[in-house]
Protein backbone atom coordinates (compact mmCIF):
# COMPACT_ATOMS: atom_id res chain seq x y z
CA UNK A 1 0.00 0.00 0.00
CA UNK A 2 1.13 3.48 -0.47
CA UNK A 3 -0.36 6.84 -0.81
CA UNK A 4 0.10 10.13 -3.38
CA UNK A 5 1.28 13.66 -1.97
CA UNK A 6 -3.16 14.22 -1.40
CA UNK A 7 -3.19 11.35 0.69
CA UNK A 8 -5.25 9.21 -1.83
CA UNK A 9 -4.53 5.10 -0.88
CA UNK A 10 -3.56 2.75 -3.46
CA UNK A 11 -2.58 -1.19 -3.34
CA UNK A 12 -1.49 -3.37 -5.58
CA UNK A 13 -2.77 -7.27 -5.81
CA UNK A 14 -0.93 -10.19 -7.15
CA UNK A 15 -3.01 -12.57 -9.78
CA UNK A 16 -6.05 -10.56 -10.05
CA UNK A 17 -6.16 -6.45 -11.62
CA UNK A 18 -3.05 -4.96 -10.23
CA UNK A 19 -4.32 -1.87 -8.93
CA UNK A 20 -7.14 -0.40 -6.73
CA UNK A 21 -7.57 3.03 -5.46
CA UNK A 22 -8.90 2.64 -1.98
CA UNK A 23 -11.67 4.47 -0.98
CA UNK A 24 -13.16 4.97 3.11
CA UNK A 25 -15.61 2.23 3.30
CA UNK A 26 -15.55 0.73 0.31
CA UNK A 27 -15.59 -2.92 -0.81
CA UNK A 28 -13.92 -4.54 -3.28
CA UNK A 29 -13.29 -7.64 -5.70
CA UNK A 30 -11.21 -9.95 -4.43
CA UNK A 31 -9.17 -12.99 -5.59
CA UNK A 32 -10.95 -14.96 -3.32
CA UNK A 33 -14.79 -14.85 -2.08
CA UNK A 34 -17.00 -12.13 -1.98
CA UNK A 35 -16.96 -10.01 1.46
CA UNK A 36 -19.42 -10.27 3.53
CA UNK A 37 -21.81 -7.29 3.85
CA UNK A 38 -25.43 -7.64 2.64
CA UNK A 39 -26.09 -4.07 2.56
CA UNK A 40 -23.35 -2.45 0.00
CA UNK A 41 -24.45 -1.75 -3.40
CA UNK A 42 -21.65 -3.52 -4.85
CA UNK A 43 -17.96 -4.21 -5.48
CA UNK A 44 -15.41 -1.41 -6.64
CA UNK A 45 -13.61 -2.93 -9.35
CA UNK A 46 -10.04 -2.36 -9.90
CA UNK A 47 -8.26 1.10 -11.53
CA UNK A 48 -6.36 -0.47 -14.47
CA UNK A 49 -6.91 -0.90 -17.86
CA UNK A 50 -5.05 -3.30 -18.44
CA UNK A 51 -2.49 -6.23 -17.19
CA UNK A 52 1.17 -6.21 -17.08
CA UNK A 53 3.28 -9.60 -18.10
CA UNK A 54 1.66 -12.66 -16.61
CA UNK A 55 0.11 -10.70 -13.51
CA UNK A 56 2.53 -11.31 -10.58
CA UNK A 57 2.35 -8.36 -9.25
CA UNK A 58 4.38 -7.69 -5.45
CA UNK A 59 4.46 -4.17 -3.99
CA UNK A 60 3.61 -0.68 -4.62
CA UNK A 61 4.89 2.78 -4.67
CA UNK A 62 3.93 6.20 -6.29
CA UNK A 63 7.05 7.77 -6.83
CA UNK A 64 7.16 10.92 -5.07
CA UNK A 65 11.31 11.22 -4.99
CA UNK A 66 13.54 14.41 -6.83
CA UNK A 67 16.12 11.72 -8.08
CA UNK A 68 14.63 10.67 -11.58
CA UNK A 69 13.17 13.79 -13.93
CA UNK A 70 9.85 15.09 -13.35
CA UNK A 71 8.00 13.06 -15.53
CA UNK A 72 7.97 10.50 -13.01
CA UNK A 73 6.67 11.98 -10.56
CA UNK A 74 3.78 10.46 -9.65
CA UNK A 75 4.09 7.10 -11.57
CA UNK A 76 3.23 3.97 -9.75
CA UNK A 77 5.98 1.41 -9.81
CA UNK A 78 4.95 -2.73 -9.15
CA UNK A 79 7.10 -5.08 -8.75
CA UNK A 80 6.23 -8.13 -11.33
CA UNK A 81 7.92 -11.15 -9.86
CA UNK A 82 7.87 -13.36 -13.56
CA UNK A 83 8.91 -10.61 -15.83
CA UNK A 84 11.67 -9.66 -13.49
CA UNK A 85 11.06 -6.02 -13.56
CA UNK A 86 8.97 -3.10 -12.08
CA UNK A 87 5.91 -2.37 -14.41
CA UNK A 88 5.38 1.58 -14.56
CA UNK A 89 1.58 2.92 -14.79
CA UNK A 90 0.44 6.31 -15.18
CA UNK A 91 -2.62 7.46 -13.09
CA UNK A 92 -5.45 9.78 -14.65
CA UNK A 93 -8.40 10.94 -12.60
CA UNK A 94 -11.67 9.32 -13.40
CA UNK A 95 -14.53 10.69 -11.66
CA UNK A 96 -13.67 10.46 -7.91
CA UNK A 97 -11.25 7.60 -8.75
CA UNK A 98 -8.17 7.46 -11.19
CA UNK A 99 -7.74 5.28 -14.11
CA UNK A 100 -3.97 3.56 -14.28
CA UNK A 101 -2.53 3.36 -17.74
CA UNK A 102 0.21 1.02 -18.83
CA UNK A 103 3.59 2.59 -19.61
CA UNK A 104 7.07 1.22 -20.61
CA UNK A 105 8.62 -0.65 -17.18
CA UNK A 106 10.56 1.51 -14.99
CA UNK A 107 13.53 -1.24 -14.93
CA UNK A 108 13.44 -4.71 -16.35
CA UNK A 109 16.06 -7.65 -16.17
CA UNK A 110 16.88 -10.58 -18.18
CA UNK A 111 18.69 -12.15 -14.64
CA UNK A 112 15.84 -14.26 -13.04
């Protein structure tokens, strides 16, 4: 889990989508199950449009550092554990939520 510089909580999920933007109360799909809660209106899906290679997805972090050029800033890094690299995605608002967008990996290896 991390958070952007307006405090808005985002976590990353191995298997299933990659990405959700977490908001106060809200319930969400899951890899497993459905929670339990009879009264909500429904699930909040994930934020991306799309899946990075294979979907093994470990860790978050929007990039909030001064050490790589501005055009960074703000990019979420995830770790992807079978393509050996950290996938890059660009958020966009949507509504009250963002929408992530795929972008070229921030660092990839060929050294499993």
């Amino acid at each position: 889990m991390d958070f952007d510089r307006y405090g808005n909580a985002f976590v990353s999920a191995c298997v299933i989508d990659h990405l959700f933007h977490m908001a106060p109360g809200g319930l969400y799909i899951r890899q497993a199950g459905r929670p339990e809660f009879s009264y909500s209106y429904g699930l909040l899906p994930s934020i991306v449009d799309h899946r990075h290679y294979r979907a093994a997805y470990c860790g978050v972090a929007v990039y909030q550092g001064n050490q790589y050029p501005e055009a960074y800033s703000g990019r979420v890094l995830i770790g992807n554990i079978h393509e050996n690299a950290v996938n890059m995605d660009r958020l966009e608002p949507y509504g009250a939520s963002f929408k992530a967008h795929a972008m070229d990996n921030f660092v990839q290896s060929s050294d499993g």
